[in-house]
Protein backbone atom coordinates (compact mmCIF):
# COMPACT_ATOMS: atom_id res chain seq x y z
CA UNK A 1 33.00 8.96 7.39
CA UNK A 2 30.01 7.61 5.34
CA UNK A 3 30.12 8.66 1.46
CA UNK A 4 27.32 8.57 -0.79
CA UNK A 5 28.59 7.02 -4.09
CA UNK A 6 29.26 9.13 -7.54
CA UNK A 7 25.63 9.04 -8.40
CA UNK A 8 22.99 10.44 -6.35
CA UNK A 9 20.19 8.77 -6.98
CA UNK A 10 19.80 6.22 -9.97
CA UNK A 11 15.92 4.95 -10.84
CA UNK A 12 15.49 1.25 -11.70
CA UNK A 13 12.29 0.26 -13.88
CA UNK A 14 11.03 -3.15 -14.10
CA UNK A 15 8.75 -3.36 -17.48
CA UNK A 16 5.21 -5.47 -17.60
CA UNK A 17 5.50 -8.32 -19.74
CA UNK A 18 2.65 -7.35 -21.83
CA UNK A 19 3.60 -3.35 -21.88
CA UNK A 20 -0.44 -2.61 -21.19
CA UNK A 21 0.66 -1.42 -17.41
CA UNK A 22 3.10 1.12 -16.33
CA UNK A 23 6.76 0.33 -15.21
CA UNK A 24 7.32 -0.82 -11.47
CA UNK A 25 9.77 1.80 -10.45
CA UNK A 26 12.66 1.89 -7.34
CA UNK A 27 15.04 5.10 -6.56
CA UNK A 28 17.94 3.36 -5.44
CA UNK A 29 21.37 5.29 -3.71
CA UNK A 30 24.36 3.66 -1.95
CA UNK A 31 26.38 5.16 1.05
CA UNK A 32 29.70 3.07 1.98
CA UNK A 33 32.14 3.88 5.08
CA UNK A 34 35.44 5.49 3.56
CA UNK A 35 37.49 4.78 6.80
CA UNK A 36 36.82 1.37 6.82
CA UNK A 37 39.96 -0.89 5.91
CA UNK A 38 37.78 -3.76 4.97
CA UNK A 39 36.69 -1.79 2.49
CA UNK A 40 39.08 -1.79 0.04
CA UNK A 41 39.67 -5.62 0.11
CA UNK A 42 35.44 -6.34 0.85
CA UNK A 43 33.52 -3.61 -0.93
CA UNK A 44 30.34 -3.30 1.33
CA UNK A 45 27.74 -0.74 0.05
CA UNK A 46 24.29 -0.05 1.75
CA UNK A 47 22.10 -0.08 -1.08
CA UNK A 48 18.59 1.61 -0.19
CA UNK A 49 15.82 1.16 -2.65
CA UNK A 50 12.77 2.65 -1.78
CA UNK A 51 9.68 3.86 -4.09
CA UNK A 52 10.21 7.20 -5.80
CA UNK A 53 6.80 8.59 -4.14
CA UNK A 54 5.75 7.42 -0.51
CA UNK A 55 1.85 8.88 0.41
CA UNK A 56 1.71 9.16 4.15
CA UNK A 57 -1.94 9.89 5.40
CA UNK A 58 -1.23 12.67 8.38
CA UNK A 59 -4.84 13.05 9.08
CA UNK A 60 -7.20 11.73 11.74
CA UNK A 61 -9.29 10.00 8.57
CA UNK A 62 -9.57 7.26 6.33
CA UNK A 63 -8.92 9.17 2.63
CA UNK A 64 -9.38 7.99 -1.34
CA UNK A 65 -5.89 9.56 -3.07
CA UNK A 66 -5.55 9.50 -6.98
CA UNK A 67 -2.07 10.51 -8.60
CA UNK A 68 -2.16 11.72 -12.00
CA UNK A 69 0.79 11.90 -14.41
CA UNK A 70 0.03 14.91 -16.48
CA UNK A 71 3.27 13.56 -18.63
CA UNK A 72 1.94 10.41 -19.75
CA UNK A 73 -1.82 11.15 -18.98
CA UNK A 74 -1.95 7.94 -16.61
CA UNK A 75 -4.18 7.87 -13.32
CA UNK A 76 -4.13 5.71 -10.22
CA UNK A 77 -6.53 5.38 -7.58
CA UNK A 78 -6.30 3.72 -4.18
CA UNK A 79 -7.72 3.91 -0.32
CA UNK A 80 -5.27 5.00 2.55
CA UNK A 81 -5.94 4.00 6.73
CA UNK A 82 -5.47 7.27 8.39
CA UNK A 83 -1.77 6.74 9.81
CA UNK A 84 -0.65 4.67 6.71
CA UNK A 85 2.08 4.68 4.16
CA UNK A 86 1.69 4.01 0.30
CA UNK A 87 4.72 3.12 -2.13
CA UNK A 88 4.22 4.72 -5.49
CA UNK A 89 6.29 2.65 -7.57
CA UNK A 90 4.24 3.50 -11.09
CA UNK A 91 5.30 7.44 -11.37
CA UNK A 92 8.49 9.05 -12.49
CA UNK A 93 9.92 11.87 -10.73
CA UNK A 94 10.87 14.00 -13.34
CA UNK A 95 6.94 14.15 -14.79
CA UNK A 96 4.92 16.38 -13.21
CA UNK A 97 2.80 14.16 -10.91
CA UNK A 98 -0.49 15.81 -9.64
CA UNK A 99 -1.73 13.97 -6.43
CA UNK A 100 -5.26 14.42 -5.52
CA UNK A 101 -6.85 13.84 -2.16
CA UNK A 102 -10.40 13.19 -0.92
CA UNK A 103 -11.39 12.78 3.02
CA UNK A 104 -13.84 10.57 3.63
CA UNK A 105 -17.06 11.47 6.02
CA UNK A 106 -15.19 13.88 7.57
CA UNK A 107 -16.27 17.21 5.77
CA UNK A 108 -12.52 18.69 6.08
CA UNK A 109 -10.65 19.43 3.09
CA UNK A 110 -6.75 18.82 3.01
CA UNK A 111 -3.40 20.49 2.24
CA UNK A 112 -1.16 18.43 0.01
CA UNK A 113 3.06 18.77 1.56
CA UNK A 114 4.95 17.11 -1.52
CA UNK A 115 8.65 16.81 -0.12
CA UNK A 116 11.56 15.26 -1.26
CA UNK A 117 14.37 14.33 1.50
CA UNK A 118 18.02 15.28 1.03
């Protein structure tokens, strides 16, 4: 039987040296196999870290996104390949976080899905 550990999720900021940029963030959580009897004398632990927003670009276009923390009034802009994947590492999850999507040369609008998995 894999168990997650006590705490469900725990968020793990890395500060700029300077302070002038926002914190690099990771959610991390950590499943380990209760039935294992190596366990007890060799604690293993998967550890996943992953970024606490991932952008995936569904659409059959290129698109500009820009993510706007309404919390701390901080905006970030960047260019997705249709089919890609973008880490957000710079947002919290407990701010609200308004994303904001524009297609390129494609004269379609899009439907933003936020989701969070179990």
């Amino acid at each position: 039987m894999v168990r997650r550990l006590a705490f469900p999720e725990l968020t793990i900021s890395c500060r700029s040296k300077d302070g002038s940029e926002a914190p690099f963030r990771f959610q991390a959580s950590a499943v380990y196999d209760r039935h294992d009897p190596t366990a007890r004398k060799y604690p293993k632990i998967n550890l996943i870290l992953r970024a606490p927003i991932e952008l995936k670009n569904l659409l059959p276009f290129d698109l500009n996104y820009r993510v706007f923390d309404k919390n701390t009034n901080q905006n970030w802009t960047s260019f997705l390949h249709k089919g890609g994947i973008m880490p957000v590492h710079s947002v919290r999850l407990d701010h609200l976080v308004l994303p904001n999507v524009d297609v390129n040369d494609s004269g379609k609008f899009a439907a933003i899905l936020v989701s969070r998995p179990n």
